[in-house]
PDB file of N, CA and C in Angstrom:
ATOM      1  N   UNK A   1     165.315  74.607  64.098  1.00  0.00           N
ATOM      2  CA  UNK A   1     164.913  75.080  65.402  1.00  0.00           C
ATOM      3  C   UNK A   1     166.160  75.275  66.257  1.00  0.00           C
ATOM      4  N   UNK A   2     166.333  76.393  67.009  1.00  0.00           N
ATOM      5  CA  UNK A   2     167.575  76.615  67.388  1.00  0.00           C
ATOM      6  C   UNK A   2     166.654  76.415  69.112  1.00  0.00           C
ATOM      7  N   UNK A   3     168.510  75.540  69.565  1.00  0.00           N
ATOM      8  CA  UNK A   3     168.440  75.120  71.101  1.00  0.00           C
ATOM      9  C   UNK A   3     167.741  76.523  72.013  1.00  0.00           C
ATOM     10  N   UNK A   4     166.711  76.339  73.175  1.00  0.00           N
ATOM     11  CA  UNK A   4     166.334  77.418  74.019  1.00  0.00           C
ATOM     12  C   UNK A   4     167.344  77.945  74.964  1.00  0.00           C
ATOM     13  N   UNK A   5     167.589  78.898  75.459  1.00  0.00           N
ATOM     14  CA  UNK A   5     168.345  79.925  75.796  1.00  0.00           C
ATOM     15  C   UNK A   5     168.363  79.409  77.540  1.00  0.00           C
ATOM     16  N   UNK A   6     167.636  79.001  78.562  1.00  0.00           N
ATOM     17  CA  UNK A   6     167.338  78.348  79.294  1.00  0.00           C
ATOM     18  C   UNK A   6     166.512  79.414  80.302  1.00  0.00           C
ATOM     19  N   UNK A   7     166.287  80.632  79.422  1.00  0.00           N
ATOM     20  CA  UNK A   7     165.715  81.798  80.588  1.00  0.00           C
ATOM     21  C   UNK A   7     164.516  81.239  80.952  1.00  0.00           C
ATOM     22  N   UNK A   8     163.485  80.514  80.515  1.00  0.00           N
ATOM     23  CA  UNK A   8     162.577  79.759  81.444  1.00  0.00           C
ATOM     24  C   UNK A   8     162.835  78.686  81.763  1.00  0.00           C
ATOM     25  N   UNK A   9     163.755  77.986  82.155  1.00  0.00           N
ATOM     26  CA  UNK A   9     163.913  76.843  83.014  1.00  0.00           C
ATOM     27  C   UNK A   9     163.098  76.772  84.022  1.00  0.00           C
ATOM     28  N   UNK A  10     163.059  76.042  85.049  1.00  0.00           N
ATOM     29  CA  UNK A  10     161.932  75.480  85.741  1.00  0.00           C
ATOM     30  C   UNK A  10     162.154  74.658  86.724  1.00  0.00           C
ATOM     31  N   UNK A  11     162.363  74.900  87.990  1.00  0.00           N
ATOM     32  CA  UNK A  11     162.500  73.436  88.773  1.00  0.00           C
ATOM     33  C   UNK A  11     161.279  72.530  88.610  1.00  0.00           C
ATOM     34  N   UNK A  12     161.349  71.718  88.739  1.00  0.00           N
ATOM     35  CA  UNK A  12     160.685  70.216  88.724  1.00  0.00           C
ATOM     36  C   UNK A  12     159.235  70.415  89.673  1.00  0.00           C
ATOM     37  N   UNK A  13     159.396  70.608  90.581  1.00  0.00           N
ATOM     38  CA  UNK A  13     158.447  70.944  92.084  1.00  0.00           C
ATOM     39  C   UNK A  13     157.864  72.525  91.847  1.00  0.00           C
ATOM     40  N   UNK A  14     158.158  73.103  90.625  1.00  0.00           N
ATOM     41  CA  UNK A  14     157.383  74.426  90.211  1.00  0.00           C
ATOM     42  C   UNK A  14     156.962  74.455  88.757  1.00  0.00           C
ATOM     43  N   UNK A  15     157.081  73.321  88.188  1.00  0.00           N
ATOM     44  CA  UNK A  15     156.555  72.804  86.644  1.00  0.00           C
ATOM     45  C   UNK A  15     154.684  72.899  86.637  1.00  0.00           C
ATOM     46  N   UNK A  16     154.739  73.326  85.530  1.00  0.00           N
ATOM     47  CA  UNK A  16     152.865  73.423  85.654  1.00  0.00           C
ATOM     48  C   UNK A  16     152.579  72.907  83.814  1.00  0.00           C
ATOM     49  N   UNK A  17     151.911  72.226  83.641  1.00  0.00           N
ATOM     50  CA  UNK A  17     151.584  72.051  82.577  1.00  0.00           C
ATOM     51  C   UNK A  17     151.445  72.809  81.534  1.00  0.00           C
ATOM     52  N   UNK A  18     151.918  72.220  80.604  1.00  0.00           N
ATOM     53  CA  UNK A  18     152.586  73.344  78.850  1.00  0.00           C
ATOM     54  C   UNK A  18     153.756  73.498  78.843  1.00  0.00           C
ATOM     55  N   UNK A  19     154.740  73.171  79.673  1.00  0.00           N
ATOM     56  CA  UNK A  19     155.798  73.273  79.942  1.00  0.00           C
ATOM     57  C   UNK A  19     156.565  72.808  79.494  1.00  0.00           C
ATOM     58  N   UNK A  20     157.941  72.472  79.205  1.00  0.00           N
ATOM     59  CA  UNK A  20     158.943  71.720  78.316  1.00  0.00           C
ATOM     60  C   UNK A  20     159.506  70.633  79.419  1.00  0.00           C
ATOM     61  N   UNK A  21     159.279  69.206  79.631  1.00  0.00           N
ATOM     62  CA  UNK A  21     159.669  68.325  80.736  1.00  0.00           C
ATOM     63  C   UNK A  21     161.482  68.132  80.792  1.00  0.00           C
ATOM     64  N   UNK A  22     161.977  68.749  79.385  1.00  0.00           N
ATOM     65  CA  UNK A  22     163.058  67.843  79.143  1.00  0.00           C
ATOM     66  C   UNK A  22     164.361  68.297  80.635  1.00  0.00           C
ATOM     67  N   UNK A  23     164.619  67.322  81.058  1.00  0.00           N
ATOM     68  CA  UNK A  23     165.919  68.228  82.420  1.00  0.00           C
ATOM     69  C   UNK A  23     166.868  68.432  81.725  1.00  0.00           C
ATOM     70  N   UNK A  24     167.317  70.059  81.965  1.00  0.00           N
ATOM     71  CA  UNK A  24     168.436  70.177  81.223  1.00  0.00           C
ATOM     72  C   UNK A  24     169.632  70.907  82.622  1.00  0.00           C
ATOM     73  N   UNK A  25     169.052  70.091  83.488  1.00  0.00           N
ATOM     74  CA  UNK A  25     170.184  70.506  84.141  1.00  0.00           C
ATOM     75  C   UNK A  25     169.733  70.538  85.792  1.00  0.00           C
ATOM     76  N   UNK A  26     171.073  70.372  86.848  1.00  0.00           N
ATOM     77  CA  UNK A  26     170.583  70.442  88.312  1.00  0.00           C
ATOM     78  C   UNK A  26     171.053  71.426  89.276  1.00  0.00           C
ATOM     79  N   UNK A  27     169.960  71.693  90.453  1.00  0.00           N
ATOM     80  CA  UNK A  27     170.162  72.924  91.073  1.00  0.00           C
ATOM     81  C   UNK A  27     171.402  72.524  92.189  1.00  0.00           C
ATOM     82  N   UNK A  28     172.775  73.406  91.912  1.00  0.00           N
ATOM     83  CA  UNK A  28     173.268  73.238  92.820  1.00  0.00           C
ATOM     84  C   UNK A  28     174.041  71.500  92.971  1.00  0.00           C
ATOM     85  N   UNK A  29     173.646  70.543  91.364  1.00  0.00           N
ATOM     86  CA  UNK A  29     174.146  69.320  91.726  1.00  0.00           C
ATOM     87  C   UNK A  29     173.279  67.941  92.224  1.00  0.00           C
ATOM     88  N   UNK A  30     172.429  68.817  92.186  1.00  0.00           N
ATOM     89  CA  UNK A  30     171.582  67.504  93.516  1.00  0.00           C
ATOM     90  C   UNK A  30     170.710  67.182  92.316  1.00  0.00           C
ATOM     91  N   UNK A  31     170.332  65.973  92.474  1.00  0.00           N
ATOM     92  CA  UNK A  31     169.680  65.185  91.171  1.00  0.00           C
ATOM     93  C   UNK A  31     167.889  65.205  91.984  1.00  0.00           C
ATOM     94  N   UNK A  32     167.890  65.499  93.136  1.00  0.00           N
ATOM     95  CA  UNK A  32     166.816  65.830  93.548  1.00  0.00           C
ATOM     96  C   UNK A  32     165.799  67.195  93.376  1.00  0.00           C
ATOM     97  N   UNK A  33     166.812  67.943  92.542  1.00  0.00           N
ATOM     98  CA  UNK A  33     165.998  69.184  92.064  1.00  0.00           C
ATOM     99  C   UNK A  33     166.434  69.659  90.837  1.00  0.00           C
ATOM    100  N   UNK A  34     165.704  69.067  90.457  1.00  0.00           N
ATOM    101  CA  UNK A  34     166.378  68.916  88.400  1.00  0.00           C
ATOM    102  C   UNK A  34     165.492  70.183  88.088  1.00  0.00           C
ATOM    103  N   UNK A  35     165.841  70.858  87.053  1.00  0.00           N
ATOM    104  CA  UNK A  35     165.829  71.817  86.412  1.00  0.00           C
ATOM    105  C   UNK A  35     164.750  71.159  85.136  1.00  0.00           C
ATOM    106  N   UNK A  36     163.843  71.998  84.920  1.00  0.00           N
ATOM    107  CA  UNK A  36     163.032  71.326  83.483  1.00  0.00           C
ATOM    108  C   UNK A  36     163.194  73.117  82.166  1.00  0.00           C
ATOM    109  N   UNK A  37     163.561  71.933  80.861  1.00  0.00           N
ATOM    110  CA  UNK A  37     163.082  73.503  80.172  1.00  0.00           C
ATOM    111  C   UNK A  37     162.615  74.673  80.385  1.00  0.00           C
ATOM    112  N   UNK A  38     160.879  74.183  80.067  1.00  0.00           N
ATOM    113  CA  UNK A  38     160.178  74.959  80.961  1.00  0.00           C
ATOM    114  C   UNK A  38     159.485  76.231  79.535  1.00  0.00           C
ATOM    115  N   UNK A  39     160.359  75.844  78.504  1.00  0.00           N
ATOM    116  CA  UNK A  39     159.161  76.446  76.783  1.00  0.00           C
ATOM    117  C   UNK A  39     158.135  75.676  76.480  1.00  0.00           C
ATOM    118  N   UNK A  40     157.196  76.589  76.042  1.00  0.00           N
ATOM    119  CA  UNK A  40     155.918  75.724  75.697  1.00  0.00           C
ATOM    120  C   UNK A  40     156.082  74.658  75.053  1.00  0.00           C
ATOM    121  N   UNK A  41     155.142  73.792  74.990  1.00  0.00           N
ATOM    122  CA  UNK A  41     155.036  72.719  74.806  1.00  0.00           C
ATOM    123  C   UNK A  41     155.046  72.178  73.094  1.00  0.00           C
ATOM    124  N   UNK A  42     155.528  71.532  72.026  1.00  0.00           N
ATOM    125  CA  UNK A  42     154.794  71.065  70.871  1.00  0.00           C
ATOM    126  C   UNK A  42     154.246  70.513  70.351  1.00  0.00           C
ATOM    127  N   UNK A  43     152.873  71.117  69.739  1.00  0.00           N
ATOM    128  CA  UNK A  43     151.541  70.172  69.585  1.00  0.00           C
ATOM    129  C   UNK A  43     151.290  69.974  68.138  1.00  0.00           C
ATOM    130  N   UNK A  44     151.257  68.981  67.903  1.00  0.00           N
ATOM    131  CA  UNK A  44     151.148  68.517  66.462  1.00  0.00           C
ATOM    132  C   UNK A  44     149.331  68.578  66.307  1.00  0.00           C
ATOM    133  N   UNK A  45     149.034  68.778  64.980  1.00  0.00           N
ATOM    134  CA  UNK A  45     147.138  69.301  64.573  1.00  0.00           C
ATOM    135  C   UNK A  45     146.638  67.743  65.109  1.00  0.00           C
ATOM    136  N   UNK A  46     145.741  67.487  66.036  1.00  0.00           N
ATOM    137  CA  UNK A  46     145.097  66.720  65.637  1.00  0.00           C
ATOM    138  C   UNK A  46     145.591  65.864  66.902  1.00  0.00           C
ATOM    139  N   UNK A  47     146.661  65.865  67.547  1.00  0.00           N
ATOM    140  CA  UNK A  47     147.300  65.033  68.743  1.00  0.00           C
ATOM    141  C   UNK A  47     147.508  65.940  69.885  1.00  0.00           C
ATOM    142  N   UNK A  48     147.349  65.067  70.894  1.00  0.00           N
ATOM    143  CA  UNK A  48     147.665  65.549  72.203  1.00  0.00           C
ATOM    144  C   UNK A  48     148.644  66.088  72.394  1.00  0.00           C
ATOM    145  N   UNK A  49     148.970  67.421  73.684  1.00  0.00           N
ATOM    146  CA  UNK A  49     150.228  67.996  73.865  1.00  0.00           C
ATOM    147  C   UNK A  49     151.382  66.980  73.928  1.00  0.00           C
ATOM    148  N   UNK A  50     152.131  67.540  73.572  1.00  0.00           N
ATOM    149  CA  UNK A  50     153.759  66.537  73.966  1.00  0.00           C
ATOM    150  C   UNK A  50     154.166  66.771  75.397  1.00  0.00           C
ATOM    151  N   UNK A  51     155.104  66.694  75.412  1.00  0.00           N
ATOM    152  CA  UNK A  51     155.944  66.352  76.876  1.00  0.00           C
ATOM    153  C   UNK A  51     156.804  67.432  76.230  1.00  0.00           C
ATOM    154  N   UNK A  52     157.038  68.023  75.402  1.00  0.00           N
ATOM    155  CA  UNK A  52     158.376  68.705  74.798  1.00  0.00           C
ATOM    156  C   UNK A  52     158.176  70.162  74.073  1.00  0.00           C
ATOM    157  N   UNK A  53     159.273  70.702  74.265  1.00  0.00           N
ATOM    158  CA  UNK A  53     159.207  72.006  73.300  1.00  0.00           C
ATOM    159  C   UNK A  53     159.439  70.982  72.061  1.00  0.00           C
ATOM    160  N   UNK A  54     159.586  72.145  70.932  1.00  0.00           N
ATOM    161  CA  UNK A  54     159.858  71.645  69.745  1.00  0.00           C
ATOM    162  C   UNK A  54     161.118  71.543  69.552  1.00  0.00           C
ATOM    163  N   UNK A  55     162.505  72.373  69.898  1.00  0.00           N
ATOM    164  CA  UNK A  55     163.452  71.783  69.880  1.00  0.00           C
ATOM    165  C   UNK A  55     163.889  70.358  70.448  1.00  0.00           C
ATOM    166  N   UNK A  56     163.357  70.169  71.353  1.00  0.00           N
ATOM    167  CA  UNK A  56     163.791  69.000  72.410  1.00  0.00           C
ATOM    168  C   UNK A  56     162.745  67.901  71.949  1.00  0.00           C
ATOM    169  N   UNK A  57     161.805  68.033  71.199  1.00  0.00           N
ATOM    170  CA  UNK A  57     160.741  66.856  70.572  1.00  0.00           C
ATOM    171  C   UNK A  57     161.745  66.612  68.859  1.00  0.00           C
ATOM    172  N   UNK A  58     161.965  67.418  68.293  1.00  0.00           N
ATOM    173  CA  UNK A  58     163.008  67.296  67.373  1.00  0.00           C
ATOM    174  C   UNK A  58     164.448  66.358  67.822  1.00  0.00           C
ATOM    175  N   UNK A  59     164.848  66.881  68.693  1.00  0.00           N
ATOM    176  CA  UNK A  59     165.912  66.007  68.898  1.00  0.00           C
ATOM    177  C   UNK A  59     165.516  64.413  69.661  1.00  0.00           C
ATOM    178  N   UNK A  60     164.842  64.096  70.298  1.00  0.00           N
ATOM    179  CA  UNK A  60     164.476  63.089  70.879  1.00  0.00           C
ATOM    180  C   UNK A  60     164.095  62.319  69.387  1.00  0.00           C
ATOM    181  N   UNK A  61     163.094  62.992  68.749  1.00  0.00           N
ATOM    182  CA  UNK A  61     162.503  61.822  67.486  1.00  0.00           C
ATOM    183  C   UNK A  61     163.886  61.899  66.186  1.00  0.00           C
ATOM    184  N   UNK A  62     165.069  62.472  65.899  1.00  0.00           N
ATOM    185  CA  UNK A  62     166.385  62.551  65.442  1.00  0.00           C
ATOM    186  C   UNK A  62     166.833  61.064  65.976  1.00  0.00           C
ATOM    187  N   UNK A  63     167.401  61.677  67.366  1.00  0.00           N
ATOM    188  CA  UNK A  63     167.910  60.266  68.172  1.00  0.00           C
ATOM    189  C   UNK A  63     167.333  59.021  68.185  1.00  0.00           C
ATOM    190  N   UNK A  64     166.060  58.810  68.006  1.00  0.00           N
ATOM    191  CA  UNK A  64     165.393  57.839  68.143  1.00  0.00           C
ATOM    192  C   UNK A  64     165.398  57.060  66.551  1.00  0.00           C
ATOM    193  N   UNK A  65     165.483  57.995  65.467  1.00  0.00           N
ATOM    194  CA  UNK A  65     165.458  57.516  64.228  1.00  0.00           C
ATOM    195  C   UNK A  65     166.929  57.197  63.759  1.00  0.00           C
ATOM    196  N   UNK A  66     167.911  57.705  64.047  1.00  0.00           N
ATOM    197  CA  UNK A  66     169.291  57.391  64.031  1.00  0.00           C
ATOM    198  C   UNK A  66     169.465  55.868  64.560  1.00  0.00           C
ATOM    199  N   UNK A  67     169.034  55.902  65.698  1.00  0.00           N
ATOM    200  CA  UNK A  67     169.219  54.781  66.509  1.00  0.00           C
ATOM    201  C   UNK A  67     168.580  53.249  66.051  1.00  0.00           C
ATOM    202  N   UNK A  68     167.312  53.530  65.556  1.00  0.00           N
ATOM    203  CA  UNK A  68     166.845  52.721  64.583  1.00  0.00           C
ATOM    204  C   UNK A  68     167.124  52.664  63.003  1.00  0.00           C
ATOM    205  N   UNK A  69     168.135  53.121  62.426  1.00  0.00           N
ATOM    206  CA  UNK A  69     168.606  52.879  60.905  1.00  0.00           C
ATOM    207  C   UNK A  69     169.989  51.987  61.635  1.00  0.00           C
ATOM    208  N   UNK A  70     170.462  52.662  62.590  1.00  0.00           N
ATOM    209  CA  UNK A  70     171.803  52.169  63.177  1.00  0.00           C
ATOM    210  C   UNK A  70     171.557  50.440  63.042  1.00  0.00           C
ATOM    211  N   UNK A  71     169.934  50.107  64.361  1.00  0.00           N
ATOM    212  CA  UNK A  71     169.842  48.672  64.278  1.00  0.00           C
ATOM    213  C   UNK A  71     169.590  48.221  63.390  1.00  0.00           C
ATOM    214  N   UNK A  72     169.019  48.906  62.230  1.00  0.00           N
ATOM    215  CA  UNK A  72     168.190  47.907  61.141  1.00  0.00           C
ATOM    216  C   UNK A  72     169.918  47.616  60.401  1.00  0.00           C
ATOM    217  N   UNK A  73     170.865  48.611  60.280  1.00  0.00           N
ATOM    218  CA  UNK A  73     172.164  48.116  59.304  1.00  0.00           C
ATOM    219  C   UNK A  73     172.654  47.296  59.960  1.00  0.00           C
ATOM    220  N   UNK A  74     173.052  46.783  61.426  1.00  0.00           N
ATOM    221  CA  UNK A  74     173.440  45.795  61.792  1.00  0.00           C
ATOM    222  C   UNK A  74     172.729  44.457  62.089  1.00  0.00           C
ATOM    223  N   UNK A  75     171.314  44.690  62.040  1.00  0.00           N
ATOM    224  CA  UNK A  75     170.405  43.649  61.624  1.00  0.00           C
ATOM    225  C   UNK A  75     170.721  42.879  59.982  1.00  0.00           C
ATOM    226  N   UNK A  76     170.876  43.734  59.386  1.00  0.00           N
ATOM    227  CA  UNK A  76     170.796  43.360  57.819  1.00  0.00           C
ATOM    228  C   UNK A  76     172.405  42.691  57.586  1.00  0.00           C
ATOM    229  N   UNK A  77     173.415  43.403  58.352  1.00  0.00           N
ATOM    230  CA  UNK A  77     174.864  42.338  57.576  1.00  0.00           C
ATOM    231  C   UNK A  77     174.370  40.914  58.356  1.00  0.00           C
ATOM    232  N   UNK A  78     175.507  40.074  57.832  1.00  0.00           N
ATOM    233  CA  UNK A  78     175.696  38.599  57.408  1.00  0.00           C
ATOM    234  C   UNK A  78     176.402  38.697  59.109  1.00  0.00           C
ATOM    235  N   UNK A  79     176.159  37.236  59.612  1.00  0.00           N
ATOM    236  CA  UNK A  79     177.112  37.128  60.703  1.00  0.00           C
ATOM    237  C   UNK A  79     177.583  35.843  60.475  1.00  0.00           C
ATOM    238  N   UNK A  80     178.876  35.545  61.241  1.00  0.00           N
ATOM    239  CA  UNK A  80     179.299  34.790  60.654  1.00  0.00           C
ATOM    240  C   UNK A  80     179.283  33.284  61.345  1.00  0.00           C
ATOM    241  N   UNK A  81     178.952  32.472  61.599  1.00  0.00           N
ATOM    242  CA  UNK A  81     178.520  31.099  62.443  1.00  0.00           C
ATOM    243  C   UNK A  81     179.493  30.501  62.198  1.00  0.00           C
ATOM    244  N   UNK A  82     180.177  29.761  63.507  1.00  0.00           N
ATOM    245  CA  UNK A  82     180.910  28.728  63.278  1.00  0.00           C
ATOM    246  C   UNK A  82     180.194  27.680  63.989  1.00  0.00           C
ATOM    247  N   UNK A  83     180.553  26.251  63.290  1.00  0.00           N
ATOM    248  CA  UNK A  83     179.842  24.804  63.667  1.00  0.00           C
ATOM    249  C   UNK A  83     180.889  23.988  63.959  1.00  0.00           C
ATOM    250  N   UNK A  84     180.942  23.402  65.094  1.00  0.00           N
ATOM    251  CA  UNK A  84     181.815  22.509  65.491  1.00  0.00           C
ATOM    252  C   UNK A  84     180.844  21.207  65.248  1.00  0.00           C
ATOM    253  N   UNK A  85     181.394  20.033  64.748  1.00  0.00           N
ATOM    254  CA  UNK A  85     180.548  19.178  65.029  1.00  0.00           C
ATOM    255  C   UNK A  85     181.852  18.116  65.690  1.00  0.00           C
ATOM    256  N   UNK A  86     181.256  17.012  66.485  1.00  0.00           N
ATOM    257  CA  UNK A  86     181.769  16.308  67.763  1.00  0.00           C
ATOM    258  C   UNK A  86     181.673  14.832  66.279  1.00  0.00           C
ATOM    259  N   UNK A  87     183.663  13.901  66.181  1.00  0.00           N
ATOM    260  CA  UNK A  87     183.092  12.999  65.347  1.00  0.00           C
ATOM    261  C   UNK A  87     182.618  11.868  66.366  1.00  0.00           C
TER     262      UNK A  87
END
């Protein structure tokens, strides 16, 4: 899936449902008028609309699965304990 082009972007305060939520950016700077995608939405058979186009639902569930192999390999090494004991 190749990244959207941003020709429907969207301010925030003109977003209407089906829309792509992800902010990819602000008007002018101001974090008070964030910019949304603004591509339809991706709906998997059988589940409710997403919050996301399909590029930007792709990358969120990427990041999210990266991020969890990341913890499970540093879950799994050995750490190493030291014990002082007092004679």
């Amino acid at each position: 899936m190749k990244e959207p082009d941003g020709v429907k972007k969207v301010l925030l305060i003109d977003h209407i449902e089906g829309q792509c939520r992800c902010i990819i950016g602000f008007k002018d700077g101001d974090a008070r008028e964030a910019y949304m995608c603004g591509e339809p939405v991706y709906q998997r058979r059988g589940k409710k609309l997403s919050s996301w186009c399909a590029y930007h639902y792709g990358q969120m569930h990427t990041v999210a699965a990266q991020q969890n192999r990341e913890s499970d390999q540093s879950a799994a090494s050995p750490q190493a304990v030291s014990i002082v004991r007092n004679p």
